[in-house]
Protein backbone atom coordinates (compact mmCIF):
# COMPACT_ATOMS: atom_id res chain seq x y z
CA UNK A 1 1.93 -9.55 4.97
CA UNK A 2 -1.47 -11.22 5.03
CA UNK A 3 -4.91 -9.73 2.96
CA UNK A 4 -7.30 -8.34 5.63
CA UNK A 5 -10.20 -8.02 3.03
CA UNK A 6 -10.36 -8.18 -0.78
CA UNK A 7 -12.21 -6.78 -3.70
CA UNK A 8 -12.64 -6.97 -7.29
CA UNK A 9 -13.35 -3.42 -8.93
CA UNK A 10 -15.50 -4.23 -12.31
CA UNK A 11 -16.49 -0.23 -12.79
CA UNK A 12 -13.69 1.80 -12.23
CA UNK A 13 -13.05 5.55 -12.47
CA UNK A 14 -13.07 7.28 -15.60
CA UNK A 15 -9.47 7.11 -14.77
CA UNK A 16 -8.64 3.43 -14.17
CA UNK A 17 -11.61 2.12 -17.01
CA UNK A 18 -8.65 0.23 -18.95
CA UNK A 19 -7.76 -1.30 -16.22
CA UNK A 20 -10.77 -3.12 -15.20
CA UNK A 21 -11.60 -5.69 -13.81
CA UNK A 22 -8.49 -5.53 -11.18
CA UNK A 23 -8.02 -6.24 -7.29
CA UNK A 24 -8.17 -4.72 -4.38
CA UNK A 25 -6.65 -5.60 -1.34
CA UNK A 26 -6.63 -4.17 2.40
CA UNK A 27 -3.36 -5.79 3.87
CA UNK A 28 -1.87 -6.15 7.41
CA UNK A 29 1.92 -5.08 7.65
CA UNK A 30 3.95 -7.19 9.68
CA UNK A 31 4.92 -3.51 11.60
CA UNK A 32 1.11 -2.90 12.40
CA UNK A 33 -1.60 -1.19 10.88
CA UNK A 34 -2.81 -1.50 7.41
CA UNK A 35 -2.44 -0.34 3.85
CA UNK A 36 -4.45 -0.03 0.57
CA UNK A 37 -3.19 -1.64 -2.76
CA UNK A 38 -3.67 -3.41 -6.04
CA UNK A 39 -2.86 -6.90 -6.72
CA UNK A 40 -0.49 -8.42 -9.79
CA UNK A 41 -0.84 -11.37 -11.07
CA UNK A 42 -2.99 -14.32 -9.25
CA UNK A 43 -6.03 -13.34 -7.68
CA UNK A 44 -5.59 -13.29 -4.19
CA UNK A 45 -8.09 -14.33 -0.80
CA UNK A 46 -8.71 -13.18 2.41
CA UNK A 47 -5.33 -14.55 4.31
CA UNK A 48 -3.45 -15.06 2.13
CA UNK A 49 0.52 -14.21 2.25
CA UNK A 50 1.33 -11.56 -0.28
CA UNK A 51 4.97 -9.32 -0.78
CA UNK A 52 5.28 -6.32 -2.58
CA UNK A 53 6.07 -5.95 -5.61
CA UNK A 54 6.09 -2.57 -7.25
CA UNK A 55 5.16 1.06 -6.33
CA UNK A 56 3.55 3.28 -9.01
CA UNK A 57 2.40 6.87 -8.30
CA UNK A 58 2.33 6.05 -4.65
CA UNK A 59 0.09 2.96 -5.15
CA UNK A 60 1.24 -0.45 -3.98
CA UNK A 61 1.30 -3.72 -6.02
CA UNK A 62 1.39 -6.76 -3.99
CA UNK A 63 1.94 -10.12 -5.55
CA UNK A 64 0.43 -13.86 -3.99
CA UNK A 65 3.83 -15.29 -2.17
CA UNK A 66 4.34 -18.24 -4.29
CA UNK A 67 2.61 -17.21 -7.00
């Protein structure tokens, strides 16, 4: 899977306020169309190969392949 477009959130919900600063990534799936997720780890650029990781509450993680 390759990152489509990329974010950095630096004021989150109220929810997600611990969190902060984390990525964002829009990602193309090798079976077409596109999903929304966060990333682990290394920051990550537009284009870059990532896999995924982890699923929590319905949310994917994606990591940087080689990473």
């Amino acid at each position: 899977m390759k990152v489509y477009t990329e974010t950095v959130v630096w004021s989150p919900p109220a929810a997600y306020v611990n969190d902060a600063p984390y990525q964002l990534v829009i990602v193309d799936r090798p079976e077409g169309g596109r999903v929304t997720g966060r990333i682990l780890g290394d920051r990550v650029a537009i284009g870059d190969d990532v896999e995924l990781a982890e699923e929590r509450d319905g949310v994917p993680y994606f990591r940087k392949v080689g990473g």
